[in-house]
Protein backbone atom coordinates (compact mmCIF):
# COMPACT_ATOMS: atom_id res chain seq x y z
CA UNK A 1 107.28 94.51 96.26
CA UNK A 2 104.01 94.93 97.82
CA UNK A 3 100.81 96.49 96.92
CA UNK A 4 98.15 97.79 99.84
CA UNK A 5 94.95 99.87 99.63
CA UNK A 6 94.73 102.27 102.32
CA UNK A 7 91.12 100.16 104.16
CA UNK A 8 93.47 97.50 104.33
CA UNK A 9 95.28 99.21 107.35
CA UNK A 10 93.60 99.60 110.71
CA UNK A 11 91.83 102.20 111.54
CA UNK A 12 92.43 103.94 115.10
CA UNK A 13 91.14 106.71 116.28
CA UNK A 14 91.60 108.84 113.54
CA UNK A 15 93.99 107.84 111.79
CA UNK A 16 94.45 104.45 109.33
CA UNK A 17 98.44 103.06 110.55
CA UNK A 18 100.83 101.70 108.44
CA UNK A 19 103.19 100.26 110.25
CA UNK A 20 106.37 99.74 108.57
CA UNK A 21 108.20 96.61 110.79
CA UNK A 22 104.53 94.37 109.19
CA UNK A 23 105.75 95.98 105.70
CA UNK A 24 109.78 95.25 105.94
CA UNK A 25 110.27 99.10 105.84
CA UNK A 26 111.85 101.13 108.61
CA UNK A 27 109.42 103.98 108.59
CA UNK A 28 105.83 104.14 109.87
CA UNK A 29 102.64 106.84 109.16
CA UNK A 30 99.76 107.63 110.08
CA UNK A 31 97.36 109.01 107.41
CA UNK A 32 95.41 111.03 109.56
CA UNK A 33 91.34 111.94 109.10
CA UNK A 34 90.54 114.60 111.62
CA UNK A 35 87.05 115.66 112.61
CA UNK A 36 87.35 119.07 113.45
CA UNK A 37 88.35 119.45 117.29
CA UNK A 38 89.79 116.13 117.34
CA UNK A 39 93.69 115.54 117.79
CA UNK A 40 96.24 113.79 120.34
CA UNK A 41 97.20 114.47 123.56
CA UNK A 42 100.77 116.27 123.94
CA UNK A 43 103.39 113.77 123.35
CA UNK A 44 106.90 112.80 122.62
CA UNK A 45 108.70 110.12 120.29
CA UNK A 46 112.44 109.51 120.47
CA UNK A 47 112.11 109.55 116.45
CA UNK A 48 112.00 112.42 113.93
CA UNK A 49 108.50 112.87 112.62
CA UNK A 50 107.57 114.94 109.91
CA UNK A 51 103.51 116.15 109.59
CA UNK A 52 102.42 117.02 105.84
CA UNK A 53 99.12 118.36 105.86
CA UNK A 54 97.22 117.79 103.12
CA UNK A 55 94.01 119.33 103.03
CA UNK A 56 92.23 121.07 106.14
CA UNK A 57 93.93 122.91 108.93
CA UNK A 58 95.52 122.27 112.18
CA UNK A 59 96.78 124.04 115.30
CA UNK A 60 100.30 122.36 115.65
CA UNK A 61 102.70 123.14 118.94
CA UNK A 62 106.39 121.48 118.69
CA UNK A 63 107.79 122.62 121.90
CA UNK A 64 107.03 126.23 122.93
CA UNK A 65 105.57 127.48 119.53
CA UNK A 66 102.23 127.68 118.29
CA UNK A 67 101.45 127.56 114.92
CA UNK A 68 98.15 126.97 112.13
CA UNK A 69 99.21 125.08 109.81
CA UNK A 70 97.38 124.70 106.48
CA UNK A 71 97.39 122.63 103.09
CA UNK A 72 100.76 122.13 101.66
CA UNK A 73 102.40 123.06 105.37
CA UNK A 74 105.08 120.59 106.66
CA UNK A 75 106.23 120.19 110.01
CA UNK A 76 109.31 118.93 111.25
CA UNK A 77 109.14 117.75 115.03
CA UNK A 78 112.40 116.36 116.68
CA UNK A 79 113.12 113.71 118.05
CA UNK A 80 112.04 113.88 122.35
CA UNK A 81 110.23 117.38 121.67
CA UNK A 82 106.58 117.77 123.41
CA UNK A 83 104.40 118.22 120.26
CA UNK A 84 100.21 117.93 119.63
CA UNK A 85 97.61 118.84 116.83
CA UNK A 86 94.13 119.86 116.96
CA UNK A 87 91.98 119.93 113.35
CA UNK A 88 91.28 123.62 113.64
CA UNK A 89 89.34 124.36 110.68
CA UNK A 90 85.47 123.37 109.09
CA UNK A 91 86.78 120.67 107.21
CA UNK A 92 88.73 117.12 107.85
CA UNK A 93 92.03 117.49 108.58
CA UNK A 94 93.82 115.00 105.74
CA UNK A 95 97.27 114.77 106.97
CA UNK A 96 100.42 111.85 106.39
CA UNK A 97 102.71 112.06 109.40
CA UNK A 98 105.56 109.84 109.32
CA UNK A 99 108.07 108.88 111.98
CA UNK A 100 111.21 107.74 111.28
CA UNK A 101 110.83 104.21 112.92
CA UNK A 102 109.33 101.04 112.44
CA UNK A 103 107.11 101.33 114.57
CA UNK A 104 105.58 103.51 116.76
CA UNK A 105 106.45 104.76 120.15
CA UNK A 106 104.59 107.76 121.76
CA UNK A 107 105.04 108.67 125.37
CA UNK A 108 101.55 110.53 126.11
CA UNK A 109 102.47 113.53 128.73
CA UNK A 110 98.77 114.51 129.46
């Protein structure tokens, strides 16, 4: 068993990452705190992620569809599909996204 505090993960970008292959867990997250504005560049994983967004709002595409997305909104983005957020709203964008890997591996497409 192990016990963390979220400052004990990095911080990058905006996001702290736990990373689950340093933890002996096959998942990874990010716990995402978005300025608004800020987000990632389209991308792909050849993982399953799922996006829960906690407080805040976010513009979310998975594939061809455009959506806002607000608190309590989860998100389900296959494995290989082009997918991006953007905090859309006045407030941080609290999110927990976790992909269904050990670690991460994004393929940026912009």
């Amino acid at each position: 068993m192990s016990f963390l505090n979220l400052e004990q993960l990095p911080f990058v970008g905006m996001s702290h990452e736990f990373v689950g292959e340093n933890q002996g867990v096959p998942f990874s997250a990010y716990i995402v705190n978005a300025r608004p504005g800020q987000g990632p560049p389209l991308h792909t994983h050849p993982y399953v992620e799922v996006a829960f967004t906690l407080e805040g709002s976010a513009t979310i595409t998975v594939g061809n569809e455009t959506r806002e997305v607000n608190a309590g909104g989860i998100v389900i983005i296959p494995a290989n599909t082009p997918h991006r957020f953007v905090s859309s709203g006045d407030a941080i964008l609290r999110q927990i996204d976790i992909h269904a890997s050990p670690k991460f591996i994004q393929t940026n497409l912009e």
